[in-house]
N, C-alpha and C. Protein backbone atom coordinates (compact mmCIF):
# COMPACT_ATOMS: atom_id res chain seq x y z
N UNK A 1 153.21 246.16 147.06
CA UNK A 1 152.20 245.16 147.03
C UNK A 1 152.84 243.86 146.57
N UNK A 2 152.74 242.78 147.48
CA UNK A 2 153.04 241.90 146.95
C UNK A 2 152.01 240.98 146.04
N UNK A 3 153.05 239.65 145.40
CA UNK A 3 152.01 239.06 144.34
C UNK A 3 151.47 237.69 145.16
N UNK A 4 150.55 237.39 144.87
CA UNK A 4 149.94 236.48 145.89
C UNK A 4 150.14 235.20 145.03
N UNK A 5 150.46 234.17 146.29
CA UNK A 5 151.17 232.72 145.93
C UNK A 5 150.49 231.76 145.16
N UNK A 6 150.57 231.25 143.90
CA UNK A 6 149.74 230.31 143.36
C UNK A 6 149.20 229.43 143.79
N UNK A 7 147.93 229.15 143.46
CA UNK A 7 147.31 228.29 144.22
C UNK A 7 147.89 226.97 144.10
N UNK A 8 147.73 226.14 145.21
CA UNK A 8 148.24 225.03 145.18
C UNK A 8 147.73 223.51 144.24
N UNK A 9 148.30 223.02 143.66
CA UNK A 9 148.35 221.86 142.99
C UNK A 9 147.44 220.91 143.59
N UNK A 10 146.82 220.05 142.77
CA UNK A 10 146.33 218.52 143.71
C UNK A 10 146.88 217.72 143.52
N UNK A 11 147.63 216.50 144.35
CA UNK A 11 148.47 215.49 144.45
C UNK A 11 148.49 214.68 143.02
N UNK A 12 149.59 214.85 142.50
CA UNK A 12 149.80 213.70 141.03
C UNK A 12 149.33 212.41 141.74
N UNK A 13 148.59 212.16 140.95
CA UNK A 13 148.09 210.85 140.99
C UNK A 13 149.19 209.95 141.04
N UNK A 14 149.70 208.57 141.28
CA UNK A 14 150.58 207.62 141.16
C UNK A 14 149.56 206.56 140.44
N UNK A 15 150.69 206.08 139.42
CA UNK A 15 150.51 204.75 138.29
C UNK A 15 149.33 205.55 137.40
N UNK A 16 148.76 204.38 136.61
CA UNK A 16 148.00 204.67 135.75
C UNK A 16 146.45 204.94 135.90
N UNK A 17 145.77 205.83 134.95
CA UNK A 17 144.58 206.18 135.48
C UNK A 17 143.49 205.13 135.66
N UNK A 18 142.35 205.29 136.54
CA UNK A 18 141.62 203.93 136.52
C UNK A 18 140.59 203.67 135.63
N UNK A 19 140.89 202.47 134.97
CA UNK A 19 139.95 202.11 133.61
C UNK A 19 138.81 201.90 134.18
N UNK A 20 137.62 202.13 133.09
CA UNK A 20 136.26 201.64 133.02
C UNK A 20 136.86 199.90 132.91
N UNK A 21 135.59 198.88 133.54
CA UNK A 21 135.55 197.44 133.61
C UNK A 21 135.59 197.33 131.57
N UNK A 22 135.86 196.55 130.98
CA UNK A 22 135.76 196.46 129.70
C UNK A 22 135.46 195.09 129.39
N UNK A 23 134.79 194.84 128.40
CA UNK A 23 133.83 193.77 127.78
C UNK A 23 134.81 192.38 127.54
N UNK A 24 135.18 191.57 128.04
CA UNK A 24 136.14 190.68 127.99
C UNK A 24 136.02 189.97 126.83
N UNK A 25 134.75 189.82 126.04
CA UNK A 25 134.86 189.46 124.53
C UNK A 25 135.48 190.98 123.93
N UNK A 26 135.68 191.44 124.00
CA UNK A 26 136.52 192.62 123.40
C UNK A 26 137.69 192.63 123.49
N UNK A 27 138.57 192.14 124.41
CA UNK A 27 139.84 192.37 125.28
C UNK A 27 140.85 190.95 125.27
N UNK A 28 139.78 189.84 124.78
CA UNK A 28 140.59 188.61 124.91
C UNK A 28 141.31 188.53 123.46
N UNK A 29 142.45 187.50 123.70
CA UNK A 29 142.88 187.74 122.41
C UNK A 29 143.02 185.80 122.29
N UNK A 30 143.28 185.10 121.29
CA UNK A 30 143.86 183.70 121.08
C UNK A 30 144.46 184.09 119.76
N UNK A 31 145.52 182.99 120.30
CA UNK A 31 147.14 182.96 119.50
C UNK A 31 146.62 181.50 118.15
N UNK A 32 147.28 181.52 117.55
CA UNK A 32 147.56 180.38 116.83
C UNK A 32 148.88 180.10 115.49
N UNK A 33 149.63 179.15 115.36
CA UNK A 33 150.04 179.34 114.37
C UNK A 33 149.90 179.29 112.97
N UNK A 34 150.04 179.93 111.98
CA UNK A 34 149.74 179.91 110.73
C UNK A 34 150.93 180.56 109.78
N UNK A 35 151.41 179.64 108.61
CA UNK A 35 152.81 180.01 107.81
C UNK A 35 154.21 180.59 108.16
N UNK A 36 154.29 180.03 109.67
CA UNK A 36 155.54 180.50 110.02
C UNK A 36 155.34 181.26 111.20
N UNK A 37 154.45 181.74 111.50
CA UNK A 37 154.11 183.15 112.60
C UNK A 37 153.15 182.78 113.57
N UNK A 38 153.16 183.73 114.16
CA UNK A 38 152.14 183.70 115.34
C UNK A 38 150.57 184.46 114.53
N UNK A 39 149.23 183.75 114.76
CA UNK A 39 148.55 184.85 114.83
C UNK A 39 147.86 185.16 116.06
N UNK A 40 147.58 186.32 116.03
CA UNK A 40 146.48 186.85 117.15
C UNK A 40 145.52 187.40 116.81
N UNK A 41 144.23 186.95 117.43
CA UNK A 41 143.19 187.11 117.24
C UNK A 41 142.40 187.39 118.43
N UNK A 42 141.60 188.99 118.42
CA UNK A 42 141.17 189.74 119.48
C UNK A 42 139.72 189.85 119.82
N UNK A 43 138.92 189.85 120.12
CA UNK A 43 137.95 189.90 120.54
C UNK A 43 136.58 189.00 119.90
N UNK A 44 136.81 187.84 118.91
CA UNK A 44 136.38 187.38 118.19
C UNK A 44 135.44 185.77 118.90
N UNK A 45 134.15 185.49 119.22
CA UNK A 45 133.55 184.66 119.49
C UNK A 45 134.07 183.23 119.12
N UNK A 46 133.97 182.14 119.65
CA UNK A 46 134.56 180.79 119.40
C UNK A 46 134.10 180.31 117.89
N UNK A 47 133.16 180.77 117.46
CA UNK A 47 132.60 180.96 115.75
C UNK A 47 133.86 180.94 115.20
N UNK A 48 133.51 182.61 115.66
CA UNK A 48 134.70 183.55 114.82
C UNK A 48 135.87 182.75 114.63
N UNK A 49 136.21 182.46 115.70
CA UNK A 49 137.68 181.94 115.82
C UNK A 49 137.80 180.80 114.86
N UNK A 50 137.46 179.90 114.89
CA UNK A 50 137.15 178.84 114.04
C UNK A 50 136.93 179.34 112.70
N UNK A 51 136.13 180.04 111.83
CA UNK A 51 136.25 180.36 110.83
C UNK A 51 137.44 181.31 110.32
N UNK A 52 138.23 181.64 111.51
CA UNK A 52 139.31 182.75 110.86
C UNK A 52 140.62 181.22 111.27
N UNK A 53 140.60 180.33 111.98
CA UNK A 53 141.50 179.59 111.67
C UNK A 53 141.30 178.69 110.35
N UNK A 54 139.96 178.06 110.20
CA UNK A 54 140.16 177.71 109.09
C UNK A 54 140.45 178.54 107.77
N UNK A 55 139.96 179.69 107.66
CA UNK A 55 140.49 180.39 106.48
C UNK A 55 142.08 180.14 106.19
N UNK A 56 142.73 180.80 107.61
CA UNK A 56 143.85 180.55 107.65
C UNK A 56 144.65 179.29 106.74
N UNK A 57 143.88 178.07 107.78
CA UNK A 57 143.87 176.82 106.78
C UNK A 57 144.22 177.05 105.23
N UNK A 58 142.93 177.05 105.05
CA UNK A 58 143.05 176.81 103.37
C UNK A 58 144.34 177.63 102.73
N UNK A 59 144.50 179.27 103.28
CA UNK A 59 145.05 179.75 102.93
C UNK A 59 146.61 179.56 102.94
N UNK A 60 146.77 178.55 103.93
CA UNK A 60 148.21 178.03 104.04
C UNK A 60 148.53 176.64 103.34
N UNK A 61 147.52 176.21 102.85
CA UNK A 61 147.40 174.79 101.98
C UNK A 61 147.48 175.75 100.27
N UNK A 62 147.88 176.86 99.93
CA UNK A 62 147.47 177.11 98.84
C UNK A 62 148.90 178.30 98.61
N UNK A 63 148.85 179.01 100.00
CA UNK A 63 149.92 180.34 99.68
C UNK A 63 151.68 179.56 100.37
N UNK A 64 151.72 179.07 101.34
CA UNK A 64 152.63 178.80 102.24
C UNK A 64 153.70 178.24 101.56
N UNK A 65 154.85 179.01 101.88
CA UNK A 65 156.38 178.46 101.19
C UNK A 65 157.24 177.60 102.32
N UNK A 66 156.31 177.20 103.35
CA UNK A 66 156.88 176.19 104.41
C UNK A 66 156.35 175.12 103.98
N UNK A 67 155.45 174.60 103.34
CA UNK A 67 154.52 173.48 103.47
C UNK A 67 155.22 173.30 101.88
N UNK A 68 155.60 171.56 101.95
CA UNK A 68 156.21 171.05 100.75
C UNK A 68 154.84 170.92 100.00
N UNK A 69 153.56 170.27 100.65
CA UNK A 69 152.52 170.45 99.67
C UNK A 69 151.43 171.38 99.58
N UNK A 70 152.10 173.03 99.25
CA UNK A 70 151.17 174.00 98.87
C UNK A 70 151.23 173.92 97.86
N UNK A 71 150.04 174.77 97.11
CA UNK A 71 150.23 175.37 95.89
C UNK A 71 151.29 176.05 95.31
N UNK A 72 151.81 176.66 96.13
CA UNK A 72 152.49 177.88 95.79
C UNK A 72 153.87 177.25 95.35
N UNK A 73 154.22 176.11 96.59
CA UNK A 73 155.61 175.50 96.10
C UNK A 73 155.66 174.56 94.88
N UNK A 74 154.12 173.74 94.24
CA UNK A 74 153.92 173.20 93.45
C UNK A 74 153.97 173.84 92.22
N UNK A 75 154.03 175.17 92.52
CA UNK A 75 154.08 176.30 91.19
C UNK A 75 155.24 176.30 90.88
N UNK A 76 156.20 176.54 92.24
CA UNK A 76 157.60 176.82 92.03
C UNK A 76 158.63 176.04 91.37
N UNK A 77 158.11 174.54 92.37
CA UNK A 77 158.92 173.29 91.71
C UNK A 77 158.45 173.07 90.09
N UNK A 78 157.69 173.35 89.34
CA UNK A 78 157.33 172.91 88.33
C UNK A 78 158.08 173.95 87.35
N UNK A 79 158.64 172.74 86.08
CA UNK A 79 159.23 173.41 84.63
C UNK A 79 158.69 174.17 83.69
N UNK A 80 157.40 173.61 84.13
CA UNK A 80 156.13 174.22 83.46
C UNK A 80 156.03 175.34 82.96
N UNK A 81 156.01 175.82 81.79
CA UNK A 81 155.89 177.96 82.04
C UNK A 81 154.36 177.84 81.69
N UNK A 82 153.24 177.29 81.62
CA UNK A 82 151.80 177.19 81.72
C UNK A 82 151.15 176.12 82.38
N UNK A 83 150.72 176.75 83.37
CA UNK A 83 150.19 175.72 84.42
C UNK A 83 148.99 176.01 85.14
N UNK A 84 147.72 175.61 85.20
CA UNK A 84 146.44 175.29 86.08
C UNK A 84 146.46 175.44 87.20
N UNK A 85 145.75 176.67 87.39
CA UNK A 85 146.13 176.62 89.09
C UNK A 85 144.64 176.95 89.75
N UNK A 86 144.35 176.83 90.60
CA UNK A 86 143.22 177.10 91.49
C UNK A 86 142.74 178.99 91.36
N UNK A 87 141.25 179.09 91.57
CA UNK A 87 140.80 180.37 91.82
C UNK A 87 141.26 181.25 92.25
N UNK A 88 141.64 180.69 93.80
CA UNK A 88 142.44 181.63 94.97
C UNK A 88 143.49 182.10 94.54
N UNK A 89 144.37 181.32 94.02
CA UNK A 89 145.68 181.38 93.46
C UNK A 89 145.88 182.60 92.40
N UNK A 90 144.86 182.04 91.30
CA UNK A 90 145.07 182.64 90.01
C UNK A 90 144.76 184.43 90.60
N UNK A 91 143.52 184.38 91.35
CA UNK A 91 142.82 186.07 91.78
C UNK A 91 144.31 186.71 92.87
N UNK A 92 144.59 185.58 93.34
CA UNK A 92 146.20 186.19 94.05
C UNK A 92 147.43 186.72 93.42
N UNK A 93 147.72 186.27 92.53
CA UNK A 93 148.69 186.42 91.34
C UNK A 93 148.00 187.62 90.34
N UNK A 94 146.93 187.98 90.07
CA UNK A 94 146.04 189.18 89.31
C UNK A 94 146.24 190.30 90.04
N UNK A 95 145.57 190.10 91.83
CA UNK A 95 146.24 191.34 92.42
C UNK A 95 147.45 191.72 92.88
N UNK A 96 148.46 190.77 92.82
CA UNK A 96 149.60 191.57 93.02
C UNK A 96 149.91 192.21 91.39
N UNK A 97 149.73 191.70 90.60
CA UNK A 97 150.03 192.20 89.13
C UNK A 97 149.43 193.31 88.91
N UNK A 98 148.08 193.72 89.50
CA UNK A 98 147.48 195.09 89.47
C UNK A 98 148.44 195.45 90.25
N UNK A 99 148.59 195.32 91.69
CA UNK A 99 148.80 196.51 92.62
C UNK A 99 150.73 196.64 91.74
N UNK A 100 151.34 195.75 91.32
CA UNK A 100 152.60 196.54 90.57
C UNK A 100 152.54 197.62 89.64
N UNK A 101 151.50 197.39 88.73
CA UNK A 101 150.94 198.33 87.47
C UNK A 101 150.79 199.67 88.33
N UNK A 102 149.70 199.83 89.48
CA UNK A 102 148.79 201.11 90.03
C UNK A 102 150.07 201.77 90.79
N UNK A 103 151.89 200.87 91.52
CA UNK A 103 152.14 201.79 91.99
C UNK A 103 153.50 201.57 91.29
N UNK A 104 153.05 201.61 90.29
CA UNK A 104 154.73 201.45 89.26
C UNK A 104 156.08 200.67 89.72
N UNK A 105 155.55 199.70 89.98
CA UNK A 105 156.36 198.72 90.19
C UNK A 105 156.85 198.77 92.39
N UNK A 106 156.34 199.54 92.65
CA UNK A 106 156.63 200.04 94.02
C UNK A 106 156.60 198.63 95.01
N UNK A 107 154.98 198.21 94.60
CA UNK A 107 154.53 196.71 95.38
C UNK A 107 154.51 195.88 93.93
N UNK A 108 155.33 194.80 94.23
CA UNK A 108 155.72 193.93 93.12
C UNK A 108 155.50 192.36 93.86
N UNK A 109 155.05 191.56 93.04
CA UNK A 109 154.90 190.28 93.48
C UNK A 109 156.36 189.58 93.50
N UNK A 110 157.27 189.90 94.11
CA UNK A 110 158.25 189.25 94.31
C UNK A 110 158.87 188.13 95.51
N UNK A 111 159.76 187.72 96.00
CA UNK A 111 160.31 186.91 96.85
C UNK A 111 160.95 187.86 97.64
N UNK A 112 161.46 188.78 97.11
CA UNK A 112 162.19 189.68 97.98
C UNK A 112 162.89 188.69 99.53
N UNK A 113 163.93 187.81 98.41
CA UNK A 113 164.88 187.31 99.19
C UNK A 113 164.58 186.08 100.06
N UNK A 114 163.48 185.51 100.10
CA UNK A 114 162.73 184.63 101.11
C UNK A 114 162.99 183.96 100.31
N UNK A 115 163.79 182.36 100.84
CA UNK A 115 163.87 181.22 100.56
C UNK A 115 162.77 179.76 100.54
């Protein structure tokens, strides 16, 4: 008795499978720059966008080690060892000081080499 021949295969598809149409506010992305980098930003309404660039903003007027007049470099350049600094700043400098404590020094507020 012989063994009877496996049934036959259906043709491999070629390229990739075919997508559902998808929501183009979902799928779009806009670029911008902020502290050196690119950002991208994905599916976010012209609102959106605008409030996540300005955040950006502020946040690069306050954190940014490119910009001669941030905060951050105004901290640096100064002799000062007690100095006044803004909300953002001060709650920025608190959580990296927690997150060194919680992972024993693992994440540390350092430079780690950045000029």
């Amino acid at each position: 008795m012989s063994a009877m021949p496996p049934a036959p295969r259906p043709p491999k598809a070629h390229g990739p499978a075919p997508r559902e149409p998808r929501d183009p506010a979902t799928t779009s992305a806009e670029r911008f720059d902020a502290m050196g980098r690119e950002v991208v930003v994905g599916g976010a309404t012209g609102a959106e966008l605008g409030a996540i660039r300005r955040l950006f903003e502020r946040r690069e007027r306050v954190f940014s080690r490119l910009r001669s007049d941030s905060e951050l470099r105004w901290v640096d350049r100064s002799p000062e060892t007690t100095l006044a600094v803004s909300a953002v700043f001060a709650d920025a400098v608190a959580d990296a000081l927690q997150a060194a404590r919680q992972t024993a020094g693992l994440v540390a507020a350092t430079r780690c080499g950045a000029s």
